[in-house]
PDB file of N, CA and C in Angstrom:
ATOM      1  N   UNK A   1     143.299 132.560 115.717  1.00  0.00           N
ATOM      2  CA  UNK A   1     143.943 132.381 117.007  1.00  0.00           C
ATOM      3  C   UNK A   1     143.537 133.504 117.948  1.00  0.00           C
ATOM      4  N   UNK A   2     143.694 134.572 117.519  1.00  0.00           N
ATOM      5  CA  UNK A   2     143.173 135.890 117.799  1.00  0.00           C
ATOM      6  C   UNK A   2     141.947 135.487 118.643  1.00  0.00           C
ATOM      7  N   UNK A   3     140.724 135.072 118.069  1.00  0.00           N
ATOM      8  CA  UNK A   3     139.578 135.117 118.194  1.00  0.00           C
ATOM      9  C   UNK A   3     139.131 134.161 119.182  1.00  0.00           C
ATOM     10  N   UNK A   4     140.135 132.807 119.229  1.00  0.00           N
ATOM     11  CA  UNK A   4     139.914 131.664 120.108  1.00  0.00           C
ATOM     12  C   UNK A   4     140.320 132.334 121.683  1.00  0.00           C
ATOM     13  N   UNK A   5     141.637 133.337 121.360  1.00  0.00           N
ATOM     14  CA  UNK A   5     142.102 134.001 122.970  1.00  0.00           C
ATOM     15  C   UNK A   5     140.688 134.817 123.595  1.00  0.00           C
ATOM     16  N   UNK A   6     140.442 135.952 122.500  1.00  0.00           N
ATOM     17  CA  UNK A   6     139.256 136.725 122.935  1.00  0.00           C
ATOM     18  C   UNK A   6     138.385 136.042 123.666  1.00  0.00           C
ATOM     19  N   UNK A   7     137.623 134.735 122.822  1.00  0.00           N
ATOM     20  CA  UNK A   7     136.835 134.138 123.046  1.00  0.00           C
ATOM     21  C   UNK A   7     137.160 133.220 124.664  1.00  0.00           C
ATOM     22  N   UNK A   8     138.020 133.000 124.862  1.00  0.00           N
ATOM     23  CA  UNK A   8     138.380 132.345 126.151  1.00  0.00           C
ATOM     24  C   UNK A   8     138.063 133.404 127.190  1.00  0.00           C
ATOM     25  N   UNK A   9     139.282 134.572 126.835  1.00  0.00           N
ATOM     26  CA  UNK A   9     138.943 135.656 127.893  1.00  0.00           C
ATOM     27  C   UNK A   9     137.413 136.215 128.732  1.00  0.00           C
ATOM     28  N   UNK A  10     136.380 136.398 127.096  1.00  0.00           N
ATOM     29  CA  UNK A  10     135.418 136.401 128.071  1.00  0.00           C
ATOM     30  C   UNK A  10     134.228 135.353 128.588  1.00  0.00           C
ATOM     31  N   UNK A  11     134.990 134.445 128.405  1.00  0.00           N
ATOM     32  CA  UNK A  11     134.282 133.357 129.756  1.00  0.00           C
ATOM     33  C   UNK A  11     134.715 133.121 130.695  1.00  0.00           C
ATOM     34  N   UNK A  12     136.228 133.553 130.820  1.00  0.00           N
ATOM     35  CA  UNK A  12     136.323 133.390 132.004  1.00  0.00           C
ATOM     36  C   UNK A  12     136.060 134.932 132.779  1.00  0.00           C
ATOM     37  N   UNK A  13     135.768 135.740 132.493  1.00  0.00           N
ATOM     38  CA  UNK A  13     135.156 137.331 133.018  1.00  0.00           C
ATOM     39  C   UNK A  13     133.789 137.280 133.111  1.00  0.00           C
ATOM     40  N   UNK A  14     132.731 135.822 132.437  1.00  0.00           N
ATOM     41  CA  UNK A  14     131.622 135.670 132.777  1.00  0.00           C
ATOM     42  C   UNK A  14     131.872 134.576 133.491  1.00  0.00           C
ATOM     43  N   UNK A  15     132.286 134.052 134.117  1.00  0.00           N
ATOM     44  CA  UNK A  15     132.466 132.844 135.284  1.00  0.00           C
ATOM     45  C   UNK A  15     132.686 134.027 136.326  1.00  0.00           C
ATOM     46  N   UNK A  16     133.307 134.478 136.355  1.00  0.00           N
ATOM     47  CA  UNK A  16     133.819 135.508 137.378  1.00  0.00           C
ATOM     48  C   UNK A  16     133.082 136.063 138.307  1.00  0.00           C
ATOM     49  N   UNK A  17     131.662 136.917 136.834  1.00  0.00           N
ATOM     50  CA  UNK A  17     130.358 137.601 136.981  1.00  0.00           C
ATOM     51  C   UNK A  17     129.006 136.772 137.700  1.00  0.00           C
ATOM     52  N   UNK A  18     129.213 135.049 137.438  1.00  0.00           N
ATOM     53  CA  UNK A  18     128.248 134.576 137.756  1.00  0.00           C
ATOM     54  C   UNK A  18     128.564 133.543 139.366  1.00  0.00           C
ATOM     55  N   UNK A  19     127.998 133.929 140.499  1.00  0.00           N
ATOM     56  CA  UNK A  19     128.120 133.184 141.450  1.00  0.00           C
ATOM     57  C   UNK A  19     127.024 133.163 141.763  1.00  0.00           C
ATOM     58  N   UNK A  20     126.577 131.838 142.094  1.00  0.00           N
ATOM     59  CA  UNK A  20     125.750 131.503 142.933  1.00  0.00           C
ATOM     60  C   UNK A  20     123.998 130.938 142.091  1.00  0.00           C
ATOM     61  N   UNK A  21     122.960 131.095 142.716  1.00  0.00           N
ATOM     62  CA  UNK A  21     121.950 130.687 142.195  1.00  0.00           C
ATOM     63  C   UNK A  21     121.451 132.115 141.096  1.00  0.00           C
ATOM     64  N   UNK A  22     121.067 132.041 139.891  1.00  0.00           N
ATOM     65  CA  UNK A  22     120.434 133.668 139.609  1.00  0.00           C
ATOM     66  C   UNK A  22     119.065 133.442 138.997  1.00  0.00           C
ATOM     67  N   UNK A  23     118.510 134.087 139.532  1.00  0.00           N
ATOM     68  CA  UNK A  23     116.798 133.614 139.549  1.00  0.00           C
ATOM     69  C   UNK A  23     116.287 134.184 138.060  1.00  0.00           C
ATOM     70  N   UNK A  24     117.488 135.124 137.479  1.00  0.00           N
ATOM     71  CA  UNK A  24     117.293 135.438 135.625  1.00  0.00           C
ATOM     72  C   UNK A  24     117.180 133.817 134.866  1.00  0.00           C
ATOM     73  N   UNK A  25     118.046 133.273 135.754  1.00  0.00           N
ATOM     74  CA  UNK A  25     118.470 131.721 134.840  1.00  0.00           C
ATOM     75  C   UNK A  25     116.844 131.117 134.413  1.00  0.00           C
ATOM     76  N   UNK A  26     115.981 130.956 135.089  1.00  0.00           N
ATOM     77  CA  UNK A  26     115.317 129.637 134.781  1.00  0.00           C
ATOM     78  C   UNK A  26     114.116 131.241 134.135  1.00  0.00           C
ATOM     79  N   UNK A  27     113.945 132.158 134.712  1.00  0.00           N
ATOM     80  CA  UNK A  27     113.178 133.318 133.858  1.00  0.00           C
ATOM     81  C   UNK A  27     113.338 132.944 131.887  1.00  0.00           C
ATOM     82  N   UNK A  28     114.740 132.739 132.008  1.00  0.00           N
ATOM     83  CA  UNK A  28     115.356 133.199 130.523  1.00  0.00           C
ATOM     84  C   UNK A  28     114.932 131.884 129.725  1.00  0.00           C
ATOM     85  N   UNK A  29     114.725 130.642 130.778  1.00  0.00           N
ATOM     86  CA  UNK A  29     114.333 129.213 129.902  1.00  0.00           C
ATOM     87  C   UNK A  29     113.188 129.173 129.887  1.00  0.00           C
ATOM     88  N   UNK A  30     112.181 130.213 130.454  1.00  0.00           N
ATOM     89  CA  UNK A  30     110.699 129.981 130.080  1.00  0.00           C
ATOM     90  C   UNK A  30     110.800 130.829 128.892  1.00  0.00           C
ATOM     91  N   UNK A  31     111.240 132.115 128.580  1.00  0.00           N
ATOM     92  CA  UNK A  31     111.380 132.897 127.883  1.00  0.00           C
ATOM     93  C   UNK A  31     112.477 131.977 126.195  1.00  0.00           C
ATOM     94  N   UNK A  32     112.862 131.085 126.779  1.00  0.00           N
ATOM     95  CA  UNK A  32     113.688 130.778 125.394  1.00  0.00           C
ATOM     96  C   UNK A  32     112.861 129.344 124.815  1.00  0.00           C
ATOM     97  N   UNK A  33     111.584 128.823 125.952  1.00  0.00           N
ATOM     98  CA  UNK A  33     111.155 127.505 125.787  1.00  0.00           C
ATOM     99  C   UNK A  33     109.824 128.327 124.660  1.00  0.00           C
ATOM    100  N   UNK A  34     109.285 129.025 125.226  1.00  0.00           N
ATOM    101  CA  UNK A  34     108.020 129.887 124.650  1.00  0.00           C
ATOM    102  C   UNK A  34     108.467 130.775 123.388  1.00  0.00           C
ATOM    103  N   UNK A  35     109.766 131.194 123.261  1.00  0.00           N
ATOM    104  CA  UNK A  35     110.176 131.376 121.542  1.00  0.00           C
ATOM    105  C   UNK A  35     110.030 130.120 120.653  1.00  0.00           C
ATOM    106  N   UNK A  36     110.732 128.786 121.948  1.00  0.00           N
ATOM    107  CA  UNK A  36     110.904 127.504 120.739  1.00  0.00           C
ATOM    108  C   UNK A  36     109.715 126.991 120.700  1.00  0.00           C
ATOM    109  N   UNK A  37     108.780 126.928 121.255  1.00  0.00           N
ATOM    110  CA  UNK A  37     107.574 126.764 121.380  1.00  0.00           C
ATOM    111  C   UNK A  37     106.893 127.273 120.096  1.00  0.00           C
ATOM    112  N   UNK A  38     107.053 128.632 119.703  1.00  0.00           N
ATOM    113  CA  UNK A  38     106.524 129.813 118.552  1.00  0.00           C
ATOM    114  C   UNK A  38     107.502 129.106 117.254  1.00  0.00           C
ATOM    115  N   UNK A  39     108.471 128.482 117.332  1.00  0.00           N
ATOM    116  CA  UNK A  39     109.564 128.466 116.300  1.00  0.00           C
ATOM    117  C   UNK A  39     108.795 126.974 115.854  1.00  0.00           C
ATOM    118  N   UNK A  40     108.213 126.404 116.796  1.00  0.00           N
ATOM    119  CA  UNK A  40     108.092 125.048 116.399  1.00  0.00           C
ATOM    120  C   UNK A  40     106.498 124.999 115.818  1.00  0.00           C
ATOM    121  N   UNK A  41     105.620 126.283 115.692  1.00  0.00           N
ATOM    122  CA  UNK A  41     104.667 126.421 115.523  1.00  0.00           C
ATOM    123  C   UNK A  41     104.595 127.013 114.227  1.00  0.00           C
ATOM    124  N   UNK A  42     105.538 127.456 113.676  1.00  0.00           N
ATOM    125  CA  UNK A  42     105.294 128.212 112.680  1.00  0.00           C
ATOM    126  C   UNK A  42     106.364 127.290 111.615  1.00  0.00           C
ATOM    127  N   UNK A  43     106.901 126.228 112.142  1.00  0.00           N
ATOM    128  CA  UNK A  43     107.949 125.332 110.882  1.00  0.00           C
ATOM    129  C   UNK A  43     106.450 124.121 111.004  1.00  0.00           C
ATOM    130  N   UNK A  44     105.765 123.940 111.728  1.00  0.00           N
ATOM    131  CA  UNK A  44     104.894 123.130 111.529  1.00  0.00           C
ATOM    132  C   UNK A  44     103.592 124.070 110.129  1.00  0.00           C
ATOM    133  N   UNK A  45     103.452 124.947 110.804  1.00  0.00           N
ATOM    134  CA  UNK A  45     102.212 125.896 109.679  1.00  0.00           C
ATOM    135  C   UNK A  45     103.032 125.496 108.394  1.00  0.00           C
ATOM    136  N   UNK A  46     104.608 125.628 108.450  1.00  0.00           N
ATOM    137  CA  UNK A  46     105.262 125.754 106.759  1.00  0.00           C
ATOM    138  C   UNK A  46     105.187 124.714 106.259  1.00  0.00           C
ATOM    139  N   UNK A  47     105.561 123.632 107.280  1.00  0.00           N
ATOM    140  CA  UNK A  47     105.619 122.224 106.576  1.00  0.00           C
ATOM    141  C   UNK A  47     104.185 121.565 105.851  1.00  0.00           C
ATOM    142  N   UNK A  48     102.787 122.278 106.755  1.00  0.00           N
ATOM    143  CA  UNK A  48     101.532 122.069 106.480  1.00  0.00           C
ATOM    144  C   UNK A  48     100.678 122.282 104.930  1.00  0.00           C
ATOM    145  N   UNK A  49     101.791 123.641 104.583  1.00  0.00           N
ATOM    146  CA  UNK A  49     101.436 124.383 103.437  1.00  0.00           C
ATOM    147  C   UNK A  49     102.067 123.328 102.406  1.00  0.00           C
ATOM    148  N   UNK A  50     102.709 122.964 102.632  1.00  0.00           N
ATOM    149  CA  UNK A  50     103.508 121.791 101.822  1.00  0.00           C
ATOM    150  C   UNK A  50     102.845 120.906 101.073  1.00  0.00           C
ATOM    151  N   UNK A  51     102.232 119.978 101.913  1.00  0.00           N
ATOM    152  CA  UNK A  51     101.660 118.873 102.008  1.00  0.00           C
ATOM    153  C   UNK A  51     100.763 118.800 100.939  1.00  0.00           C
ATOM    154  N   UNK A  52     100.834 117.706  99.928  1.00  0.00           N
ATOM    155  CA  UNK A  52      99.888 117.952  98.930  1.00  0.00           C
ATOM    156  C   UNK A  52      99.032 116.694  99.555  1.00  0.00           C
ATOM    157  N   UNK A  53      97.579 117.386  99.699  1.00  0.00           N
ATOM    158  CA  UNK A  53      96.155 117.116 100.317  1.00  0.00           C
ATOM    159  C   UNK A  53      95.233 115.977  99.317  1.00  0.00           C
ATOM    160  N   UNK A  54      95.277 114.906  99.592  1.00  0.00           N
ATOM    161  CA  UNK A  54      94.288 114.326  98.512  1.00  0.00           C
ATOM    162  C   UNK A  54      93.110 114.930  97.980  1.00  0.00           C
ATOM    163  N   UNK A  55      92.072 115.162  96.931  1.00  0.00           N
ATOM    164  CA  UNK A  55      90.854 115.496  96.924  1.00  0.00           C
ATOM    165  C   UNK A  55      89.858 114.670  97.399  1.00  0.00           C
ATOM    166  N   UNK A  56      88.612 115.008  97.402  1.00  0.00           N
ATOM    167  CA  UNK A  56      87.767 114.251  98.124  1.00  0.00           C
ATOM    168  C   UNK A  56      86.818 113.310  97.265  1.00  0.00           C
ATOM    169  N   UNK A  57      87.454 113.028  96.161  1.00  0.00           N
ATOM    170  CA  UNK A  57      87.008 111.941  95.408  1.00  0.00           C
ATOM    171  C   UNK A  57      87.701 111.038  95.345  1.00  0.00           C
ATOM    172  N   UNK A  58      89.314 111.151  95.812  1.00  0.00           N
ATOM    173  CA  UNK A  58      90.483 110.045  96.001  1.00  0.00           C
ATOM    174  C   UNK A  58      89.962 109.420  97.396  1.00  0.00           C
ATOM    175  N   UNK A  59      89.577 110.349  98.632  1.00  0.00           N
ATOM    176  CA  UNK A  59      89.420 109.873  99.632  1.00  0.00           C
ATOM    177  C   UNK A  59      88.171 109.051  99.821  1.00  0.00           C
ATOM    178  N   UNK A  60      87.472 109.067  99.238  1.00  0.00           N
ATOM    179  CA  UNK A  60      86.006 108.396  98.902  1.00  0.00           C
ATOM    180  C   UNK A  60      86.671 106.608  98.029  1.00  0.00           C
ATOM    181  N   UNK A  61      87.106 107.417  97.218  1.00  0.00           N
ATOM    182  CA  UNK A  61      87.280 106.093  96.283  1.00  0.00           C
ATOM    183  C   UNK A  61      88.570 105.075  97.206  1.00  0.00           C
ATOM    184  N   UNK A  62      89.304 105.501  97.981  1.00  0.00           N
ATOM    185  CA  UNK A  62      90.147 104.377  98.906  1.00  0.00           C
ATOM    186  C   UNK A  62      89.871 104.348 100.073  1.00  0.00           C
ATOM    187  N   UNK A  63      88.237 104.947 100.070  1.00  0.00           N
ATOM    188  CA  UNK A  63      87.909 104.436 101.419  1.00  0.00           C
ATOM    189  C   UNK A  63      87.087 103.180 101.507  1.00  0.00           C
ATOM    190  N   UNK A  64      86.061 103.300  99.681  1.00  0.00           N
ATOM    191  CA  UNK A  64      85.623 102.206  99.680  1.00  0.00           C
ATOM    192  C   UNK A  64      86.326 101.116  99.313  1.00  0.00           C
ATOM    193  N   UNK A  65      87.759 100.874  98.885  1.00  0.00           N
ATOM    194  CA  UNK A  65      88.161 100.076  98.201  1.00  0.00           C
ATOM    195  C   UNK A  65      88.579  99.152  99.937  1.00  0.00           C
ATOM    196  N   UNK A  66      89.127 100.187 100.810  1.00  0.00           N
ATOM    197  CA  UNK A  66      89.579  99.925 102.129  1.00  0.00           C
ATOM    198  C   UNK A  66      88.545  98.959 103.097  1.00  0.00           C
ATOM    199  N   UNK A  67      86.968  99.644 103.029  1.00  0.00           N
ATOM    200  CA  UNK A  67      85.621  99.121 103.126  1.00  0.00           C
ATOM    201  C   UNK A  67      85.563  97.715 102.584  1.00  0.00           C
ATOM    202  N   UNK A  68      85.460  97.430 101.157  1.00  0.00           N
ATOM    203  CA  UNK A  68      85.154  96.743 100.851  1.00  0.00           C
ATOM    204  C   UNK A  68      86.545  95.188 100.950  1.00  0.00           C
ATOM    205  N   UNK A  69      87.391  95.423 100.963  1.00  0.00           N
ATOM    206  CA  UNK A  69      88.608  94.856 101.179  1.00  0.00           C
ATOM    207  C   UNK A  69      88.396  93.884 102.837  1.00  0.00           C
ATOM    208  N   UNK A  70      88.506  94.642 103.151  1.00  0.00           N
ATOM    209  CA  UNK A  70      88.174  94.313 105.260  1.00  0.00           C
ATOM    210  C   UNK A  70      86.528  93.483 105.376  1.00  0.00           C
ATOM    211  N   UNK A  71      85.713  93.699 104.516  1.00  0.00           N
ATOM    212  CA  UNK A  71      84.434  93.083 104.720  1.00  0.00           C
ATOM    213  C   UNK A  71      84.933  91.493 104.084  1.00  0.00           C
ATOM    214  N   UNK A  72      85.778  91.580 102.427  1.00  0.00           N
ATOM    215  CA  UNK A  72      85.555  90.490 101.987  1.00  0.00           C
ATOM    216  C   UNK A  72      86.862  89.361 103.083  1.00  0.00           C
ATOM    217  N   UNK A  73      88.228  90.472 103.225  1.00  0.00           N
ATOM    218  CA  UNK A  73      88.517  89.139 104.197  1.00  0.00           C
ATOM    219  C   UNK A  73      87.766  88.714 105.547  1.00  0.00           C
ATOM    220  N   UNK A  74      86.653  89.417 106.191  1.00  0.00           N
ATOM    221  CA  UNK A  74      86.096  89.186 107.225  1.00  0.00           C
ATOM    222  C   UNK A  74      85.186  87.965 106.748  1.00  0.00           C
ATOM    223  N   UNK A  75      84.377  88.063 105.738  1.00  0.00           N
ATOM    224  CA  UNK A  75      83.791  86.997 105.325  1.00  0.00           C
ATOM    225  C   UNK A  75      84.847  85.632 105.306  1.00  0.00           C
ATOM    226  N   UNK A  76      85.897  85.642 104.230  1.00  0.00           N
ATOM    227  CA  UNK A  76      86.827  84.762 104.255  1.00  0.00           C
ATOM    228  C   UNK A  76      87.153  84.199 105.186  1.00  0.00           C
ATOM    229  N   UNK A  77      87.678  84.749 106.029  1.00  0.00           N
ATOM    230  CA  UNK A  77      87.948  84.172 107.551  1.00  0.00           C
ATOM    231  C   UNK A  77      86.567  83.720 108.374  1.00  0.00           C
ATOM    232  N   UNK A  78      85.748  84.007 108.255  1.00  0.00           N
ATOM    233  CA  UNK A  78      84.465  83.158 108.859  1.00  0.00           C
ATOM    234  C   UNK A  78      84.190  82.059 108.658  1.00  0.00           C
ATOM    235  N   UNK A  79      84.100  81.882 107.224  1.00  0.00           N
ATOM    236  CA  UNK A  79      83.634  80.554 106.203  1.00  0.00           C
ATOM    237  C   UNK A  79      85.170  79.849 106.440  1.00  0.00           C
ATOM    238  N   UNK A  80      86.345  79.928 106.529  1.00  0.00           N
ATOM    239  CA  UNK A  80      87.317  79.370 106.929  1.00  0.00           C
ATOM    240  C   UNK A  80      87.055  79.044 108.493  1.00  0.00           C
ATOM    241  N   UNK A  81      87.169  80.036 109.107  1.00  0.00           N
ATOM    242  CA  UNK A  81      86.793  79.208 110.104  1.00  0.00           C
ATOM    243  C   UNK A  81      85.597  78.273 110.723  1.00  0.00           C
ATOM    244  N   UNK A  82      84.798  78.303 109.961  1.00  0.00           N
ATOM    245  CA  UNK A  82      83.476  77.090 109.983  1.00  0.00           C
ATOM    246  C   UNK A  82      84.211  76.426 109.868  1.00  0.00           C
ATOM    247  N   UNK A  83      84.681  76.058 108.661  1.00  0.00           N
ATOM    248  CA  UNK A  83      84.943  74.751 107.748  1.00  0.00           C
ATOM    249  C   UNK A  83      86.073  74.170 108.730  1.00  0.00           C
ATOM    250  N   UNK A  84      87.328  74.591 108.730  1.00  0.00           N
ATOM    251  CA  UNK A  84      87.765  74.044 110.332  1.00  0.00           C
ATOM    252  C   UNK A  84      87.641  73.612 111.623  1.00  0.00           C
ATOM    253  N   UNK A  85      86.559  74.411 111.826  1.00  0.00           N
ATOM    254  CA  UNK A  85      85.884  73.828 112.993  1.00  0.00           C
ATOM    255  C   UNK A  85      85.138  73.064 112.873  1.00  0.00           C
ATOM    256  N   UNK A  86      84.397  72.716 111.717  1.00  0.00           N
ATOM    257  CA  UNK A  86      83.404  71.105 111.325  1.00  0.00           C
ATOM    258  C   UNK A  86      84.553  70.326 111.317  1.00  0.00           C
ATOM    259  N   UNK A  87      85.406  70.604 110.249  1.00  0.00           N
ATOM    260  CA  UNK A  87      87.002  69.739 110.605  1.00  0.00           C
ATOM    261  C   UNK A  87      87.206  69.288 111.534  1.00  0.00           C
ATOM    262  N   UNK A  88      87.427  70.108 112.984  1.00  0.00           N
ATOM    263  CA  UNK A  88      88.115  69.684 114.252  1.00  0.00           C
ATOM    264  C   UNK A  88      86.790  68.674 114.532  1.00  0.00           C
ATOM    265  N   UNK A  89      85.546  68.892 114.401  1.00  0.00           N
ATOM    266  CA  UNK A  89      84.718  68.330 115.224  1.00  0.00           C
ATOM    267  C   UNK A  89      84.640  67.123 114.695  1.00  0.00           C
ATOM    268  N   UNK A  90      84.842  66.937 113.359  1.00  0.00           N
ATOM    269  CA  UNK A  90      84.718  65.596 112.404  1.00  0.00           C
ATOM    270  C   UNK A  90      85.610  64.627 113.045  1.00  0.00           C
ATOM    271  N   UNK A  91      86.915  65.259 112.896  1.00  0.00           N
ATOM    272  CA  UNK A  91      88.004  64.263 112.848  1.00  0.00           C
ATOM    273  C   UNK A  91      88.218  64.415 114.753  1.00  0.00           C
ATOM    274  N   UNK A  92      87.677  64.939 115.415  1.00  0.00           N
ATOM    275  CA  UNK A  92      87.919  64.828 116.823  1.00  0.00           C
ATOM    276  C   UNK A  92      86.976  63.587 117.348  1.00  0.00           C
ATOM    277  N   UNK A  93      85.716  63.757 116.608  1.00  0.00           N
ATOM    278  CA  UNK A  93      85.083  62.832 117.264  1.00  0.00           C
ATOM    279  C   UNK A  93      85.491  61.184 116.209  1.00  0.00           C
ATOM    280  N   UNK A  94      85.992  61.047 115.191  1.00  0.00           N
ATOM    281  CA  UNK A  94      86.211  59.903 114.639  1.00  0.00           C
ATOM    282  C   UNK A  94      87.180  59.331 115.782  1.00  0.00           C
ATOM    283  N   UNK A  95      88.707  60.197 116.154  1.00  0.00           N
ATOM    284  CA  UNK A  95      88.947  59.225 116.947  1.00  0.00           C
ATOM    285  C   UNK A  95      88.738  58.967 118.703  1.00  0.00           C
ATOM    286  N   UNK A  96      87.483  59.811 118.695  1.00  0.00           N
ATOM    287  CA  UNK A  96      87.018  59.094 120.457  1.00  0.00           C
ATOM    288  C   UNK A  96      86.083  58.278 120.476  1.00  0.00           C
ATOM    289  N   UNK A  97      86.080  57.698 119.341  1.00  0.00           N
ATOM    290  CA  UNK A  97      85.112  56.802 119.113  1.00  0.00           C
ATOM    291  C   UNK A  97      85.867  55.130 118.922  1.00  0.00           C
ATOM    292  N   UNK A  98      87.028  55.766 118.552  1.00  0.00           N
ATOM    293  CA  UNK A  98      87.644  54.814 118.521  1.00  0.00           C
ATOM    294  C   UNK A  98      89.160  54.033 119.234  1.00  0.00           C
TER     295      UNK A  98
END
């Protein structure tokens, strides 16, 4: 209870202290943006150290699997789409013929 009075008292003795525009204000948010700036640079370096890194024989081996995957449905879908489109043309022209 103690601590909640204290704590009231001096804000209102810093309301008191602060009128008007104070050109410290926006000084202190470049100064507190450029710490968080540094804070956010160095939880990124920690989190980095973290990270367990594939080797470069994993990255080889699911790149070709990735490679070879994307070629065979590209084929698939070609030869599908022929065969549909002889389709459309088959059965389009059976009935304008008739």
């Amino acid at each position: 209870m103690a601590d909640a009075i204290k704590t009231n008292r001096e804000e209102r003795e810093n309301d008191r202290n602060v009128s008007g525009f104070s050109l410290m204000e926006p000084v202190g948010k470049l100064g507190a943006t450029w710490k968080n700036f540094r804070s956010y640079l160095h939880d990124v370096r920690v989190e980095m150290r973290q990270v367990n890194w594939p080797s470069r024989l994993d990255v080889w081996s699911t790149t070709i699997v990735v490679t070879v995957t994307v070629a065979f449905f590209g084929v698939y879908f070609w030869i599908t789409d022929l065969v549909f489109s002889r389709l459309y043309v088959i059965v389009n022209g059976y009935f304008r013929h008739n």
